[in-house]
PDB file of N, CA and C in Angstrom:
ATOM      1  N   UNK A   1     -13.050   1.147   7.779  1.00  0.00           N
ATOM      2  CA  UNK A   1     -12.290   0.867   8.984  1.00  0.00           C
ATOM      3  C   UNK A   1     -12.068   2.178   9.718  1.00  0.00           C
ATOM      4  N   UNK A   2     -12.217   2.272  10.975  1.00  0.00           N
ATOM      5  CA  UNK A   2     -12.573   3.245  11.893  1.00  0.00           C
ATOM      6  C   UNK A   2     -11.238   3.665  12.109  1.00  0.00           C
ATOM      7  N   UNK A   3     -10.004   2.563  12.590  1.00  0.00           N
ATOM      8  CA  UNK A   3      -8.714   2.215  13.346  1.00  0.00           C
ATOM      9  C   UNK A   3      -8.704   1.113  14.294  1.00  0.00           C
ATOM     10  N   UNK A   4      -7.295   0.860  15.003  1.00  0.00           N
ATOM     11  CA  UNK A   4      -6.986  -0.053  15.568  1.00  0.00           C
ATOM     12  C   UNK A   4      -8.011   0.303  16.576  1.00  0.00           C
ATOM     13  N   UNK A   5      -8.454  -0.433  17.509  1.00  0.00           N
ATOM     14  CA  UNK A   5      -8.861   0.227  19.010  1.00  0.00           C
ATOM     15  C   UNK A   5      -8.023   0.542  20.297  1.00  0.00           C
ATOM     16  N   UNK A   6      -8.238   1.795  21.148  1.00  0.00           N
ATOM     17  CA  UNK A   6      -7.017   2.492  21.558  1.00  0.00           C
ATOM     18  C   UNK A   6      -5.481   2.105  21.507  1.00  0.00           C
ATOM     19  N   UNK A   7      -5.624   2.003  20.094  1.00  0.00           N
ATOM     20  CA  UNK A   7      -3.979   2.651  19.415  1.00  0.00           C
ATOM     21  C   UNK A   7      -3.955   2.896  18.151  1.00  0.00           C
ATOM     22  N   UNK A   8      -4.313   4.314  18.392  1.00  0.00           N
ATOM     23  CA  UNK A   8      -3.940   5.847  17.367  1.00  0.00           C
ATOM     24  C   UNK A   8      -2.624   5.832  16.987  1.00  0.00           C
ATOM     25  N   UNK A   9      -1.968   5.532  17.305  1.00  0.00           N
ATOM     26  CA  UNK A   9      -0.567   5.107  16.994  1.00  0.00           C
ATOM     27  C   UNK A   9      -0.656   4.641  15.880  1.00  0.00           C
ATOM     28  N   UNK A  10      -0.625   2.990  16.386  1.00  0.00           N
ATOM     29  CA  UNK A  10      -0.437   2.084  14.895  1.00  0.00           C
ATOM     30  C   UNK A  10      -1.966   2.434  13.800  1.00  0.00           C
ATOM     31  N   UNK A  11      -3.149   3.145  14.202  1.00  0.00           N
ATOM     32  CA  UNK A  11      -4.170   3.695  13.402  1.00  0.00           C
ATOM     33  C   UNK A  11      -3.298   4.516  12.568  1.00  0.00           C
ATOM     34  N   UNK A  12      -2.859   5.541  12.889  1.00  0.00           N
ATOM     35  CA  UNK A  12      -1.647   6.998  12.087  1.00  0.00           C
ATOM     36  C   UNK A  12      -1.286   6.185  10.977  1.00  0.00           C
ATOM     37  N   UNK A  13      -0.446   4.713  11.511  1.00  0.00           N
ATOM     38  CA  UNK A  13       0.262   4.113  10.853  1.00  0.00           C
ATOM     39  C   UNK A  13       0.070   4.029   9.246  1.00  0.00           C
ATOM     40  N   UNK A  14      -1.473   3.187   9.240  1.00  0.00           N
ATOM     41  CA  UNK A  14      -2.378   2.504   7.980  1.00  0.00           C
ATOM     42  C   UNK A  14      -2.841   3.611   7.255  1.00  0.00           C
ATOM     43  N   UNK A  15      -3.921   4.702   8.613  1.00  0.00           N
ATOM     44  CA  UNK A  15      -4.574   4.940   7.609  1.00  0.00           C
ATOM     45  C   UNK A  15      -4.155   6.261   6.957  1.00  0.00           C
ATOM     46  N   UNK A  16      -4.569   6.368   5.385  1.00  0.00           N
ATOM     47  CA  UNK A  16      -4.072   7.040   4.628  1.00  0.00           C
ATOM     48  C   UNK A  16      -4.924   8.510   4.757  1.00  0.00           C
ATOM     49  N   UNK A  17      -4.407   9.744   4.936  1.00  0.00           N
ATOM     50  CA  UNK A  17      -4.851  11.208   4.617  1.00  0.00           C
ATOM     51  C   UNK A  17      -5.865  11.749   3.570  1.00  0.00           C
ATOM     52  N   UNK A  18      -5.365  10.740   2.151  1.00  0.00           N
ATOM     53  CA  UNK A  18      -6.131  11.444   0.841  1.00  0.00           C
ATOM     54  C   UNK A  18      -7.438  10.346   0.909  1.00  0.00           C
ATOM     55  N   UNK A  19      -8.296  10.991   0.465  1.00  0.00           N
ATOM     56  CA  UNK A  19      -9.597  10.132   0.235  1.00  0.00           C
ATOM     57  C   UNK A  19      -9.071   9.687  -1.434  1.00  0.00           C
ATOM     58  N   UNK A  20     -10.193   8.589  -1.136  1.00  0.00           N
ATOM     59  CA  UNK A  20     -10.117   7.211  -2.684  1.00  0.00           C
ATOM     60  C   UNK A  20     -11.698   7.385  -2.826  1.00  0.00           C
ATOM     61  N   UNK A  21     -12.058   8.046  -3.678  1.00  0.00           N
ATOM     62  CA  UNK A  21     -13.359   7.541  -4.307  1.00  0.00           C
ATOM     63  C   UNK A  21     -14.283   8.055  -3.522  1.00  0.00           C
ATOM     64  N   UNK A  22     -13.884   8.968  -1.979  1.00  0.00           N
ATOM     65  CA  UNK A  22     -14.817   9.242  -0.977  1.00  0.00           C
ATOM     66  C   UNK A  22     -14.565   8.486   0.216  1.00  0.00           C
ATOM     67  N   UNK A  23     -13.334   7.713  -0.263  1.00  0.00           N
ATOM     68  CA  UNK A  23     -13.023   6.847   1.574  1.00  0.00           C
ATOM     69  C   UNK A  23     -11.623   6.934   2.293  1.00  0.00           C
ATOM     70  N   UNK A  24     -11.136   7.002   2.680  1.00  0.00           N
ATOM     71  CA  UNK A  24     -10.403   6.923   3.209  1.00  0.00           C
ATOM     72  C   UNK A  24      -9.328   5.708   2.851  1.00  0.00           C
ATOM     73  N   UNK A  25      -8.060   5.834   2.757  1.00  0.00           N
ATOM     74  CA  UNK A  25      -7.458   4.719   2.055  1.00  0.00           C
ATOM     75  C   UNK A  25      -6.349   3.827   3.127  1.00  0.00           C
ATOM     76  N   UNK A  26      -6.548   3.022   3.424  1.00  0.00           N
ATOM     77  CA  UNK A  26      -5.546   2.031   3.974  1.00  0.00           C
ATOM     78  C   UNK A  26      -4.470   1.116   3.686  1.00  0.00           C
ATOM     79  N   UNK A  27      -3.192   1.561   4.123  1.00  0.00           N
ATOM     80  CA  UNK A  27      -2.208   0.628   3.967  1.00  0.00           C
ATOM     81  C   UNK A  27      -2.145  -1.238   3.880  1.00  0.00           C
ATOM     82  N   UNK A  28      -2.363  -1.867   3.733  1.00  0.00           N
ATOM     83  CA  UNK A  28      -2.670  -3.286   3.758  1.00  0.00           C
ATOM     84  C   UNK A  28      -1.711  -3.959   3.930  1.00  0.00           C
ATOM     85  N   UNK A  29      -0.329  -3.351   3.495  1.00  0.00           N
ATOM     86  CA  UNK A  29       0.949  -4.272   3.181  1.00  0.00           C
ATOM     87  C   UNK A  29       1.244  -4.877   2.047  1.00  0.00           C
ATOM     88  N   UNK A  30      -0.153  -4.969   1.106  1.00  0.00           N
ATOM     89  CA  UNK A  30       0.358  -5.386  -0.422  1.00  0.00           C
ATOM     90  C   UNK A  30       1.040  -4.336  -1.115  1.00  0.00           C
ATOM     91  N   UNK A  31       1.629  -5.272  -2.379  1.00  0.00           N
ATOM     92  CA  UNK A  31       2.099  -4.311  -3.082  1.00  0.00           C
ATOM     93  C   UNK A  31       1.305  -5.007  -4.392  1.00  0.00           C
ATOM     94  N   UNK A  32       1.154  -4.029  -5.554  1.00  0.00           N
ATOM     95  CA  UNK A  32       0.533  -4.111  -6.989  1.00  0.00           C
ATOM     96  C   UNK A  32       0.656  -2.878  -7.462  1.00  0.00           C
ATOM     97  N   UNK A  33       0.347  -3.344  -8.680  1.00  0.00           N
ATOM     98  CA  UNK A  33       0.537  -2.001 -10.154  1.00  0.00           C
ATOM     99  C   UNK A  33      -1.277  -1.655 -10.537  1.00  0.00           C
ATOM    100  N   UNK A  34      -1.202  -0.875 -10.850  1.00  0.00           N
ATOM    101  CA  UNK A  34      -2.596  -0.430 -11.596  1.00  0.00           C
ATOM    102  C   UNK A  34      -2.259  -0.216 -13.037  1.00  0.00           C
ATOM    103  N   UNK A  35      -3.027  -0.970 -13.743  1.00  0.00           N
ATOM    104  CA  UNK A  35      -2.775  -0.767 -15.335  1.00  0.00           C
ATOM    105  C   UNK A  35      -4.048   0.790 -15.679  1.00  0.00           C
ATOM    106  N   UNK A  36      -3.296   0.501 -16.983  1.00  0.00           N
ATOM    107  CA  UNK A  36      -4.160   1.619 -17.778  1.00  0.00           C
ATOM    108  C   UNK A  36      -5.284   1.307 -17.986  1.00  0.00           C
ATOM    109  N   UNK A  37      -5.854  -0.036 -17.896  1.00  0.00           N
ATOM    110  CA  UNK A  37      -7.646  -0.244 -17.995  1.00  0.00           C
ATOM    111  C   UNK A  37      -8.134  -0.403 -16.421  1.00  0.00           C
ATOM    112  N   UNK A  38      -7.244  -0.169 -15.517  1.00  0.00           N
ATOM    113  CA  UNK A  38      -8.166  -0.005 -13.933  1.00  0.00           C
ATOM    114  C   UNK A  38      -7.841  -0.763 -13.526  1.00  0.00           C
ATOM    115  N   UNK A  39      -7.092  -2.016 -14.027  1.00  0.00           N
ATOM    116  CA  UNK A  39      -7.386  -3.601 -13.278  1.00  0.00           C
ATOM    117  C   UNK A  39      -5.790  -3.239 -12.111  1.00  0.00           C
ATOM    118  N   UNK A  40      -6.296  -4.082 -10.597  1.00  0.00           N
ATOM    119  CA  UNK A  40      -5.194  -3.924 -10.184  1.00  0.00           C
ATOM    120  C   UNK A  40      -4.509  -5.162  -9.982  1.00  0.00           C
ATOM    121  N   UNK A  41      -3.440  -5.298  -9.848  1.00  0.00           N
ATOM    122  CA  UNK A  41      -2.526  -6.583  -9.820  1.00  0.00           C
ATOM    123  C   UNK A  41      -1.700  -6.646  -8.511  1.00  0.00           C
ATOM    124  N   UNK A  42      -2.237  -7.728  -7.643  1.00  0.00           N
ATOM    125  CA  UNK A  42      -1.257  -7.865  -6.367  1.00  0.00           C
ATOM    126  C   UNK A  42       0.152  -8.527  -6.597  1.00  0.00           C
ATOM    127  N   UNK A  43       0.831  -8.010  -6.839  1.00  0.00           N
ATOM    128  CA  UNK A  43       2.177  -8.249  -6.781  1.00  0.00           C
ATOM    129  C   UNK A  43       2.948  -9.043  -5.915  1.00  0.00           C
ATOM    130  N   UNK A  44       3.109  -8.492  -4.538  1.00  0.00           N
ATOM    131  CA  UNK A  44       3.938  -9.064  -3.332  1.00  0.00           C
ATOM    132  C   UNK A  44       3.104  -8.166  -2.401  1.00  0.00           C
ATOM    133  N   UNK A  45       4.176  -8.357  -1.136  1.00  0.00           N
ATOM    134  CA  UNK A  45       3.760  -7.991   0.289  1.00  0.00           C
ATOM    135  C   UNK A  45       5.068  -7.020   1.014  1.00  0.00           C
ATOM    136  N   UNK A  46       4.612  -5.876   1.329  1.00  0.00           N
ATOM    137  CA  UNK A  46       5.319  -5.115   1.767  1.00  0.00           C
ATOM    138  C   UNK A  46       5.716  -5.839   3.092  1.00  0.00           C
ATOM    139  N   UNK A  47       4.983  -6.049   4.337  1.00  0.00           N
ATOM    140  CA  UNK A  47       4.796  -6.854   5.453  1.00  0.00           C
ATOM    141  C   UNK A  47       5.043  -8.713   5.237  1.00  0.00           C
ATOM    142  N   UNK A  48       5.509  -8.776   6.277  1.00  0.00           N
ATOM    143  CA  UNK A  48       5.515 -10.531   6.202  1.00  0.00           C
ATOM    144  C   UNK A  48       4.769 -10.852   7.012  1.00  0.00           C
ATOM    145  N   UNK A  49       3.518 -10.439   6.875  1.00  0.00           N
ATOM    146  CA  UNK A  49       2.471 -10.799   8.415  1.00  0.00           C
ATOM    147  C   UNK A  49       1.055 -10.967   7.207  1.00  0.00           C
ATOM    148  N   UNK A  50       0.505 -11.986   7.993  1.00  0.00           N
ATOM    149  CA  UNK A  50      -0.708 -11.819   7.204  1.00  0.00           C
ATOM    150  C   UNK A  50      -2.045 -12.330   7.930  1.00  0.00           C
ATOM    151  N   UNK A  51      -3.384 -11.766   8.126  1.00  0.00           N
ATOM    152  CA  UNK A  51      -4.136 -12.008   9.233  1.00  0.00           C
ATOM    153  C   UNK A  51      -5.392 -12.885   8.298  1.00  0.00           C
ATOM    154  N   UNK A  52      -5.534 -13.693   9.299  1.00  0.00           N
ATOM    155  CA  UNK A  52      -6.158 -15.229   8.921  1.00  0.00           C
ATOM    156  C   UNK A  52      -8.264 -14.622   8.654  1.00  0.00           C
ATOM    157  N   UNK A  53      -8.881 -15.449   8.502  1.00  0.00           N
ATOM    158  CA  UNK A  53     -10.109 -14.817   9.079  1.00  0.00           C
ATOM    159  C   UNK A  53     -10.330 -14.976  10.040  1.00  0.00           C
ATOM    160  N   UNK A  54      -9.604 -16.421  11.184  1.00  0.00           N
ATOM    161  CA  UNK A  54     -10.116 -16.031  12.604  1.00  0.00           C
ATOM    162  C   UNK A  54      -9.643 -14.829  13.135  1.00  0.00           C
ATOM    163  N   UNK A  55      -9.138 -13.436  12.554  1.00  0.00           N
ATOM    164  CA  UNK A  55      -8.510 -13.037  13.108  1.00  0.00           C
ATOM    165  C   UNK A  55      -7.264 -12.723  13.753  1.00  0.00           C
ATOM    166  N   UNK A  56      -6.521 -13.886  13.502  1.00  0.00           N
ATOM    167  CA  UNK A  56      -5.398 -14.016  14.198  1.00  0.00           C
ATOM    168  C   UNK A  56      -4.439 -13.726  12.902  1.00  0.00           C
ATOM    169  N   UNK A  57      -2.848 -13.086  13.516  1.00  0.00           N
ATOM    170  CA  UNK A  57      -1.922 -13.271  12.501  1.00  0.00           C
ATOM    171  C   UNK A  57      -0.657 -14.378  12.184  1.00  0.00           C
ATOM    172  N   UNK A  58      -0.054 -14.512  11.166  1.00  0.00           N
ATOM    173  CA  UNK A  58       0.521 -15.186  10.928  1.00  0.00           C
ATOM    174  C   UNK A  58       1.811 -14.224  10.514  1.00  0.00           C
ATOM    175  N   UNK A  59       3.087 -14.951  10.961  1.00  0.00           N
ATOM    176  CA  UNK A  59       4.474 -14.867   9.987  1.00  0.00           C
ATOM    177  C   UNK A  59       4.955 -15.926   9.535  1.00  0.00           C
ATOM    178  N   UNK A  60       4.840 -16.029   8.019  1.00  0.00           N
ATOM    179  CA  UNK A  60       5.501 -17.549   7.715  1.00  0.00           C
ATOM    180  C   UNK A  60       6.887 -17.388   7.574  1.00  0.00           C
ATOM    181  N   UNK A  61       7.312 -18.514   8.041  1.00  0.00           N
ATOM    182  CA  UNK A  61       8.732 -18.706   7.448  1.00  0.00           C
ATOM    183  C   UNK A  61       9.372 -18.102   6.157  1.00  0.00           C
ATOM    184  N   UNK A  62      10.322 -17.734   5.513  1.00  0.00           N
ATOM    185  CA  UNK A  62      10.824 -17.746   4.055  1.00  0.00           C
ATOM    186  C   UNK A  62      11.074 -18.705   3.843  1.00  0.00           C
ATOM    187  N   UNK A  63      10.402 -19.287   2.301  1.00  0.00           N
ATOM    188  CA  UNK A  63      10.684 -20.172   1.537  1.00  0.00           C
ATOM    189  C   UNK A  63      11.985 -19.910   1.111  1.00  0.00           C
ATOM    190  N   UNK A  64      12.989 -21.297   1.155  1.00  0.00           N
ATOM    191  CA  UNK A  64      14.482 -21.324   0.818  1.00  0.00           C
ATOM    192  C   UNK A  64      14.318 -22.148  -0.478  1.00  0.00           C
ATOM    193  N   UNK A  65      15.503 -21.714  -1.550  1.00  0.00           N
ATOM    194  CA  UNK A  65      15.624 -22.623  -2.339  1.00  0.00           C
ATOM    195  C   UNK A  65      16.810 -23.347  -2.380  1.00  0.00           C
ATOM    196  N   UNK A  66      16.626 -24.622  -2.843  1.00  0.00           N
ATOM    197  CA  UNK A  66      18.288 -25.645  -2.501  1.00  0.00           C
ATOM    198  C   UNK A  66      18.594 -25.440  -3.721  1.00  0.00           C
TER     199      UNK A  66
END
C-alpha cells in the first residue's frame, strides 16, 4: 500500500516507519497477540469501522446485552 490518495495526513496516520520483513507495516485497526510459534491471533478491533470488499465502510452498531 502506497497511502491514502492526496491525504498524507491520514497516510502518516497507518503507515508504520519500521520495515516488517522488508515492507513497510500498516496500522489496520486490529488488535492480536503473536505467540511463541509465529501464529498470530486477531483478538478485537482497535477502530469500529470496518471496510467491506466493495470498498465501502461500515460502523456497526454495539451489540447490547439484556
Amino acid at each position: 500500500m502506497m497511502g491514502y490518495h492526496n491525504k498524507p495526513n491520514l497516510t502518516s496516520e497507518v503507515m508504520m516507519k519500521d520495515d516488517w520483513n522488508g515492507f513497510p507495516g500498516i496500522r489496520t485497526g486490529d488488535q492480536g497477540r503473536l505467540t511463541a510459534d509465529g501464529f498470530l491471533y486477531i483478538t478485537g478491533r482497535f477502530k469500529d469501522e470496518y471496510k467491506l470488499s466493495n470498498g465501502k465502510y461500515i460502523h456497526p452498531d454495539p451489540l447490547k446485552r439484556h
